[in-house]
C-alpha atoms as a PDB file:
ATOM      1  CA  UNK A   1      -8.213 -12.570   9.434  1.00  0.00           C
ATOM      2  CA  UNK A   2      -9.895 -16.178   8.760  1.00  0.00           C
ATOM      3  CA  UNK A   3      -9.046 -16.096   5.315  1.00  0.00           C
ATOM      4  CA  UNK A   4      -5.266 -15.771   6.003  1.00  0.00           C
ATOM      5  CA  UNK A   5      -5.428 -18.281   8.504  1.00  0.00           C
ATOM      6  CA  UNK A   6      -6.058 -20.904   6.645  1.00  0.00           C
ATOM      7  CA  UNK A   7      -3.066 -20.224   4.252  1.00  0.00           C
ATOM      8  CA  UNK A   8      -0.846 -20.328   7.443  1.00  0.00           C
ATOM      9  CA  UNK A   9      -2.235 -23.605   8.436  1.00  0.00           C
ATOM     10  CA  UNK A  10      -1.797 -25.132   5.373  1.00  0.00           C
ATOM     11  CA  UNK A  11       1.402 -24.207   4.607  1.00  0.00           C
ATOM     12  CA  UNK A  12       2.568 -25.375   7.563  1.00  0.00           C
ATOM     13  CA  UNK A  13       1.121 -28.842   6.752  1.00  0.00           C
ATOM     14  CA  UNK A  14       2.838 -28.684   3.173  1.00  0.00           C
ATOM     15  CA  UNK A  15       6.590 -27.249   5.319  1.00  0.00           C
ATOM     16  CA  UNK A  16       6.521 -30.809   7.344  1.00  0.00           C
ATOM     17  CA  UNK A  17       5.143 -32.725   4.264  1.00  0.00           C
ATOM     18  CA  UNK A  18       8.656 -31.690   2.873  1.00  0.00           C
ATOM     19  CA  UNK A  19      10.769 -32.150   5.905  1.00  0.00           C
ATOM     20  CA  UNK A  20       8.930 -35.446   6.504  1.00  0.00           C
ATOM     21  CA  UNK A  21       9.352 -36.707   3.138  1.00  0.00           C
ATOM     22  CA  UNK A  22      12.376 -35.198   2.655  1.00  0.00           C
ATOM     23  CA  UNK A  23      14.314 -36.462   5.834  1.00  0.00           C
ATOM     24  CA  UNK A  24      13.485 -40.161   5.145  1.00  0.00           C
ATOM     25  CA  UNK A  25      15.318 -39.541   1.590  1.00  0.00           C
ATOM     26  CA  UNK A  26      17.964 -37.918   3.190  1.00  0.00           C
ATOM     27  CA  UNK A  27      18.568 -40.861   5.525  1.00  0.00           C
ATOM     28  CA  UNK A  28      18.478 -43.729   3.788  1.00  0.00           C
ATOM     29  CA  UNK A  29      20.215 -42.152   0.847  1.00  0.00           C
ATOM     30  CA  UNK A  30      18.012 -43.318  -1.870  1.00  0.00           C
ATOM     31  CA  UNK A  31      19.254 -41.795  -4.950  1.00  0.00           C
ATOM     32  CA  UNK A  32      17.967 -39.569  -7.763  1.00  0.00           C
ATOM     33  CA  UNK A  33      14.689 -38.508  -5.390  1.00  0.00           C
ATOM     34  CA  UNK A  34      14.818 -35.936  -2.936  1.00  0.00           C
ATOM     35  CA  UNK A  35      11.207 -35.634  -2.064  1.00  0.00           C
ATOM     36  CA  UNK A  36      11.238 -32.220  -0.218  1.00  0.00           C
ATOM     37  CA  UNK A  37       9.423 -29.760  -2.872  1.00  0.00           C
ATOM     38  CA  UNK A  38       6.215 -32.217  -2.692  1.00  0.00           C
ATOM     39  CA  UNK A  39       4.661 -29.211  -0.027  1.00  0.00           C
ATOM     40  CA  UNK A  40       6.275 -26.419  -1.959  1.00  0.00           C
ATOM     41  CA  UNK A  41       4.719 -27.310  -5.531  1.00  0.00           C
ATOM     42  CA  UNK A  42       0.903 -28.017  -3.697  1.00  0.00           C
ATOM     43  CA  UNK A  43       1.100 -24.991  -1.775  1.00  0.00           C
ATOM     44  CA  UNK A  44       2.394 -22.954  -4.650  1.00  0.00           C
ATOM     45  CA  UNK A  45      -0.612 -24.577  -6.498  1.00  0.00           C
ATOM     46  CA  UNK A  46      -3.251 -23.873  -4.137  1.00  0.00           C
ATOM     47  CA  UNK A  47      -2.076 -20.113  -2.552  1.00  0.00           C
ATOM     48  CA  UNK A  48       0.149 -18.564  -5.398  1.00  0.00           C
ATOM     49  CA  UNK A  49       4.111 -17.938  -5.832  1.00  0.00           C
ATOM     50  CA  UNK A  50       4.728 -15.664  -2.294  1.00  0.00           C
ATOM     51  CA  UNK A  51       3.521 -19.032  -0.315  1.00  0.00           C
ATOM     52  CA  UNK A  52       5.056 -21.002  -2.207  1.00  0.00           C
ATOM     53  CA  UNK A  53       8.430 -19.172  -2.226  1.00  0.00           C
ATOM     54  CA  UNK A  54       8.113 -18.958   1.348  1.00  0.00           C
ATOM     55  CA  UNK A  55       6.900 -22.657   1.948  1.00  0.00           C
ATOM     56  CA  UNK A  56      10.222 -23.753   0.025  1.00  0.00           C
ATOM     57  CA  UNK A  57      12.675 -21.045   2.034  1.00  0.00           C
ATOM     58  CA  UNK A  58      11.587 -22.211   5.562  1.00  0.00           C
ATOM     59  CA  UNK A  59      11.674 -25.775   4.526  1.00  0.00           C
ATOM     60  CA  UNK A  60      15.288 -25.384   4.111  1.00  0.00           C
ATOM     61  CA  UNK A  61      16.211 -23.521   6.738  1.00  0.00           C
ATOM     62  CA  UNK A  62      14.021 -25.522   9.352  1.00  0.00           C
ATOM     63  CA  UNK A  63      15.050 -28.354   8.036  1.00  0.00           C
ATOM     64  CA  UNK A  64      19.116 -27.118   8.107  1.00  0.00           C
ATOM     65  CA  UNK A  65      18.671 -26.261  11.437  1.00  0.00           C
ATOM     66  CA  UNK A  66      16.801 -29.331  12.324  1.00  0.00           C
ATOM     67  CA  UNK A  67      18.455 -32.487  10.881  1.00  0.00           C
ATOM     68  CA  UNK A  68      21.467 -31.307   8.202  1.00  0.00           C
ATOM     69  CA  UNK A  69      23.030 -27.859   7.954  1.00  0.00           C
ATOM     70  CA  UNK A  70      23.646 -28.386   4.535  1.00  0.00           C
ATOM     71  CA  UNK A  71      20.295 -28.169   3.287  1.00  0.00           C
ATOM     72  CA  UNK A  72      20.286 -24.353   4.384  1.00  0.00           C
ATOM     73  CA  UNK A  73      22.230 -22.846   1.033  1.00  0.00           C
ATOM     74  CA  UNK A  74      20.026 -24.645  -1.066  1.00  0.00           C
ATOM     75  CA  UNK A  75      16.749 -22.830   0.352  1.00  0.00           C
ATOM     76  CA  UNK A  76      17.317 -20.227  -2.827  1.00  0.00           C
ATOM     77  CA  UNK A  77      16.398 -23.797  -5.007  1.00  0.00           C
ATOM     78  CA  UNK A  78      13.086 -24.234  -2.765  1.00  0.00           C
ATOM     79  CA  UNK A  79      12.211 -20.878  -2.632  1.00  0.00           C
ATOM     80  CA  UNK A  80      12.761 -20.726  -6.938  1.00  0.00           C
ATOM     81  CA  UNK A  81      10.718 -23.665  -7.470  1.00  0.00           C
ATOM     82  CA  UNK A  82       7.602 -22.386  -5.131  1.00  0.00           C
ATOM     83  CA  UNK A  83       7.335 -18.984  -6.929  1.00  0.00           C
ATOM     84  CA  UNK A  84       7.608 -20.114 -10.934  1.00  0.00           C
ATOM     85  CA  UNK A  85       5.267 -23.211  -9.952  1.00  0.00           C
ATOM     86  CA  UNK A  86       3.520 -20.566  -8.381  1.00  0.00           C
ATOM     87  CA  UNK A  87       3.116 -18.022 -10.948  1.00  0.00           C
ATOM     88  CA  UNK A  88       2.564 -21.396 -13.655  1.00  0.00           C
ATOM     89  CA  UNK A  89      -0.892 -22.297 -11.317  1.00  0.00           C
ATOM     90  CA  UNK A  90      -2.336 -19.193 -11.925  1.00  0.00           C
ATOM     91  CA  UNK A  91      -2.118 -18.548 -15.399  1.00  0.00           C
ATOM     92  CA  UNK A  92      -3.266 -22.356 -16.448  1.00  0.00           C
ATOM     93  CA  UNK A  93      -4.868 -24.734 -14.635  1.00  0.00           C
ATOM     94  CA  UNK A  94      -2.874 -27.127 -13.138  1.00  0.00           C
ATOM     95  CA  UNK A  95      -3.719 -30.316 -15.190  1.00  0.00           C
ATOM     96  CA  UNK A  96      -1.867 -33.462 -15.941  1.00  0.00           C
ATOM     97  CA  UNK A  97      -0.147 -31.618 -18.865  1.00  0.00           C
ATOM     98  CA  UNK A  98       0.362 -28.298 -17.201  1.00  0.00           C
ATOM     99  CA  UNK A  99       1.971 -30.305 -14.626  1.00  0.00           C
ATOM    100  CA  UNK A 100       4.426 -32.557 -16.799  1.00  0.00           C
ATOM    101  CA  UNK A 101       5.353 -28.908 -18.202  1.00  0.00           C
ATOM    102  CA  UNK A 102       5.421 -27.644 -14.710  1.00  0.00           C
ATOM    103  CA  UNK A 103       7.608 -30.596 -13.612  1.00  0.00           C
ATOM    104  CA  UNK A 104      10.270 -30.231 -16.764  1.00  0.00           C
ATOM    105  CA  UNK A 105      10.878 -27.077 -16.291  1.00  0.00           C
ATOM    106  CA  UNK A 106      11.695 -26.729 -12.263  1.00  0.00           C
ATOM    107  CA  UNK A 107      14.034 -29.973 -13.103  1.00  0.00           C
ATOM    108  CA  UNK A 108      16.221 -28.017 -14.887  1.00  0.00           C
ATOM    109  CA  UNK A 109      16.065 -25.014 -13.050  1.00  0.00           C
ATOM    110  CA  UNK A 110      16.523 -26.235  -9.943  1.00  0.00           C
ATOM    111  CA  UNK A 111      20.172 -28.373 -10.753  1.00  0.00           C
ATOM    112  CA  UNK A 112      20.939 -24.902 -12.589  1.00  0.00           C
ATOM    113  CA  UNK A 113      20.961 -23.260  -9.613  1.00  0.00           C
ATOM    114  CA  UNK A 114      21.735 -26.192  -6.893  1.00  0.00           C
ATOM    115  CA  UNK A 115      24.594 -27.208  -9.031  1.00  0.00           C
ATOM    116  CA  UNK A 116      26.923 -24.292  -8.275  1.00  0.00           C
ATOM    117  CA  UNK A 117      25.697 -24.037  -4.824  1.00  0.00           C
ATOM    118  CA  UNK A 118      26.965 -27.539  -4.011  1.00  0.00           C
ATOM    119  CA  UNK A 119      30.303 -27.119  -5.562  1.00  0.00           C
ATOM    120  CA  UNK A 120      31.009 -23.739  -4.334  1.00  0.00           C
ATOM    121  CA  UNK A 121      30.023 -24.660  -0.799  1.00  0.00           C
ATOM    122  CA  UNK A 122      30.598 -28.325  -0.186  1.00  0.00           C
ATOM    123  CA  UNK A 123      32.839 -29.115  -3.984  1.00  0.00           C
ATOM    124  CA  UNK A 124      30.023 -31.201  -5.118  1.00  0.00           C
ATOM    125  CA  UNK A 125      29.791 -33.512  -2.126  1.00  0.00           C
ATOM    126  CA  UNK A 126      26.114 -32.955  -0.237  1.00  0.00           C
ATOM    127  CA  UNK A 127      25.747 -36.240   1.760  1.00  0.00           C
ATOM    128  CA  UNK A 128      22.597 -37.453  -0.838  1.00  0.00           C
ATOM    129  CA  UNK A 129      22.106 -40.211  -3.059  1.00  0.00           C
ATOM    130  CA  UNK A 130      23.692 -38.263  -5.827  1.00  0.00           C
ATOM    131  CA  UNK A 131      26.732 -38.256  -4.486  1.00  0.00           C
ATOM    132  CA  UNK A 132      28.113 -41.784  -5.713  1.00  0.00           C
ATOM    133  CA  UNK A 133      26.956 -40.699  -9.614  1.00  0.00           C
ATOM    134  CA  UNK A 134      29.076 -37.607  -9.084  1.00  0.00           C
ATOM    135  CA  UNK A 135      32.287 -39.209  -7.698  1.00  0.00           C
ATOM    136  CA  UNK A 136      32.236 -42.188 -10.197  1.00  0.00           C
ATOM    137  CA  UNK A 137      31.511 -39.405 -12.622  1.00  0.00           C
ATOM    138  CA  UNK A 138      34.359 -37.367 -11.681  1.00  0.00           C
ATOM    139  CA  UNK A 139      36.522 -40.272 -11.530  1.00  0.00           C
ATOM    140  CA  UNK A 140      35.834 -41.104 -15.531  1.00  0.00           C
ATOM    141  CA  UNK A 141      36.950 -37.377 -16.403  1.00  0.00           C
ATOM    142  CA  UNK A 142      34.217 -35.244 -15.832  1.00  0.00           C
ATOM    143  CA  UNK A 143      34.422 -31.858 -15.615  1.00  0.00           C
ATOM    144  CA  UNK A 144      33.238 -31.288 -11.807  1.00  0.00           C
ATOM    145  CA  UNK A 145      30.107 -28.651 -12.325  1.00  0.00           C
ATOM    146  CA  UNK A 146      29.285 -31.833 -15.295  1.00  0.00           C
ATOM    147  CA  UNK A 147      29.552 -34.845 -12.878  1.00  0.00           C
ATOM    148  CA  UNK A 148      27.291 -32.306 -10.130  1.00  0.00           C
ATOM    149  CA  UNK A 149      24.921 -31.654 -12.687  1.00  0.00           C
ATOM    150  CA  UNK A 150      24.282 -34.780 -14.870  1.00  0.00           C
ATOM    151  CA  UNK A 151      22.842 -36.282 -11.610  1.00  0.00           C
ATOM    152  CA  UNK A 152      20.737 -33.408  -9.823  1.00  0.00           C
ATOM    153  CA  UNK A 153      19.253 -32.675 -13.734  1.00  0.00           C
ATOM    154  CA  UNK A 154      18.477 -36.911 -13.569  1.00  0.00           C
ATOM    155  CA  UNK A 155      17.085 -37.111 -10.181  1.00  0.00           C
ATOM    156  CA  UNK A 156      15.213 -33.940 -11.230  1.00  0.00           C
ATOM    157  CA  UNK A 157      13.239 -34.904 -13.670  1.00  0.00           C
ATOM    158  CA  UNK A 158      12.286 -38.178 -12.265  1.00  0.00           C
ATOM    159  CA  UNK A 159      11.380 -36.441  -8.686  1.00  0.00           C
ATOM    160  CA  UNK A 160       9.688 -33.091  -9.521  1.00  0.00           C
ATOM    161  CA  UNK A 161       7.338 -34.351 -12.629  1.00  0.00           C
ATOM    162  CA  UNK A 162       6.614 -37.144 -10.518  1.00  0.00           C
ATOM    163  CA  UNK A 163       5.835 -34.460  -7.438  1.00  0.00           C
ATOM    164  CA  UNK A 164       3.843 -32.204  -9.632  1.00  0.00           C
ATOM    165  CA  UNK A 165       1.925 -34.854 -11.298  1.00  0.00           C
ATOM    166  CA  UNK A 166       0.715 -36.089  -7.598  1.00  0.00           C
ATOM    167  CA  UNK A 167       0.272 -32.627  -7.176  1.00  0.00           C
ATOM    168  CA  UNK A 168      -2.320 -32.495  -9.943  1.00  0.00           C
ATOM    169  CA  UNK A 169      -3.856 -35.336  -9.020  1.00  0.00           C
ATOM    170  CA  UNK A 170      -4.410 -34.542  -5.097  1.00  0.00           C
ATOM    171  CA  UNK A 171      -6.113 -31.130  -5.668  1.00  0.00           C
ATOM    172  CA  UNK A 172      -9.101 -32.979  -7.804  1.00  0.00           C
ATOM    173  CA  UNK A 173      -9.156 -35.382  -5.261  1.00  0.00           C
ATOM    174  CA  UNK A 174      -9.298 -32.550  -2.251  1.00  0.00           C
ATOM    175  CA  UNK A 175     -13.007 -32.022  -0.789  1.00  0.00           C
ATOM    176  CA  UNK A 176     -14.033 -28.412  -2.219  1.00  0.00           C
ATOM    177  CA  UNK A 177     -14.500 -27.315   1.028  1.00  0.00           C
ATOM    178  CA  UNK A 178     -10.761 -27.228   1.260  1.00  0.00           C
ATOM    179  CA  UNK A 179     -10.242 -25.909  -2.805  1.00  0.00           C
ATOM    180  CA  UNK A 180     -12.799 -22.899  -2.252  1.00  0.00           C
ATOM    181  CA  UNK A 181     -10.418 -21.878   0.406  1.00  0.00           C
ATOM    182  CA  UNK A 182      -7.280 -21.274  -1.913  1.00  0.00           C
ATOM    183  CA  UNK A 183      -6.183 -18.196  -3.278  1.00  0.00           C
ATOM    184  CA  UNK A 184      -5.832 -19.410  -6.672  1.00  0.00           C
ATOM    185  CA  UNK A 185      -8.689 -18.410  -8.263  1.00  0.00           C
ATOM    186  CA  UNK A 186      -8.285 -21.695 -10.722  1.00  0.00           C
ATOM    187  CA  UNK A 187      -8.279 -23.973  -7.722  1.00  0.00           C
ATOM    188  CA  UNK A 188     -10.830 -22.543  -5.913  1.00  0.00           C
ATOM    189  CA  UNK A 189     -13.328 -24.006  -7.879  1.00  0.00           C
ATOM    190  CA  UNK A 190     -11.931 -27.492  -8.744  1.00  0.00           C
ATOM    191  CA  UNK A 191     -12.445 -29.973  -5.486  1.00  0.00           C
ATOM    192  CA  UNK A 192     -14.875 -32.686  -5.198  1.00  0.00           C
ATOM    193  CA  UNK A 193     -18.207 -32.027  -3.689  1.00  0.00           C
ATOM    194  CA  UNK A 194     -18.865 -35.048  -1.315  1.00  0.00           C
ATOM    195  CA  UNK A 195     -22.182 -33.881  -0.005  1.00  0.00           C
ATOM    196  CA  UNK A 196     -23.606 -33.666  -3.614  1.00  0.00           C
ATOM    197  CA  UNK A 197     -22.493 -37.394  -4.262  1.00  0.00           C
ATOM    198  CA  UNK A 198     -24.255 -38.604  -1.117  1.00  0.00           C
END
């Protein structure tokens, strides 16, 4: 019982991390940074691809039901980049490089599969920082899934390499006394032992 409850509190931490983080974003509209997977990619790092996955879903959805309703179809995107980050953490540890890798690849997945999503549900108009790039883009011509995707692929890879490269940093930094606690066998035994340093 005691070793799933510390997954549960965790995650929890990492859910308002990204509803925290990803609120302020949200309000004052700063563009190409969103902010919201920061919990999903440490939690997927620390307890494995299911909490991740599910530390991305309910983001969304807590978050839609909390502040904007919009943010609810794009839970699928959350929920995508938990489980491959996820799966990524426990094949190879998550360094620095494993995490620029980690970080290139979820930016391009996740405006692959947000980019439909927001034109399908709301034509290409979300209420985020993107939003200006993608109606001056439409304005010079562009094809409307091009001007949607062109700056959710930019934000992207400025906001999740920069999210899984904190990532990578934090859980080196994190006392082992938290590390031994995570699922991932590879994490378990990184962590920093303070009381042999005294």
């Amino acid at each position: 019982m005691q070793t799933q409850t510390f997954p549960l509190v965790f995650s929890s931490i990492c859910i308002a991390i990204n509803l925290v983080l990803g609120t302020i974003v949200q309000t004052l509209k700063i563009p190409l940074i969103f902010l919201d997977t920061l919990g999903t990619i440490l939690g997927a790092v620390m307890f494995g691809p299911f909490w991740g996955g599910a530390i991305g879903l309910l983001t969304n959805i807590i978050q839609g039901m909390i502040t904007n309703p919009k943010n609810i179809p794009f839970a699928i995107v959350n929920l995508a980049i938990g489980v491959i980050v996820g799966y990524i953490a426990q094949r190879y540890t998550f360094t620095w490089l494993t995490a620029l890798f980690t970080g290139l690849l979820i930016s391009v997945v996740a405006p692959l599969i947000g980019t439909p999503i927001a034109i399908w549900v709301y034509g290409g108009l979300t209420g985020g920082g993107t939003d200006l790039i993608f109606l001056w883009l439409l304005k010079s011509g562009q094809k409307i899934f091009t001007a949607a995707f062109i700056p959710r692929i930019t934000g992207n890879l400025v906001d999740k390499i920069a999210c899984a490269l904190l990532v990578a940093s934090l859980v080196r930094y994190f006392p082992a006394s938290i590390t031994r606690k995570a699922t991932n066998p590879l994490i378990s035994s990184l962590g920093t032992d303070h009381a042999a340093t005294k």
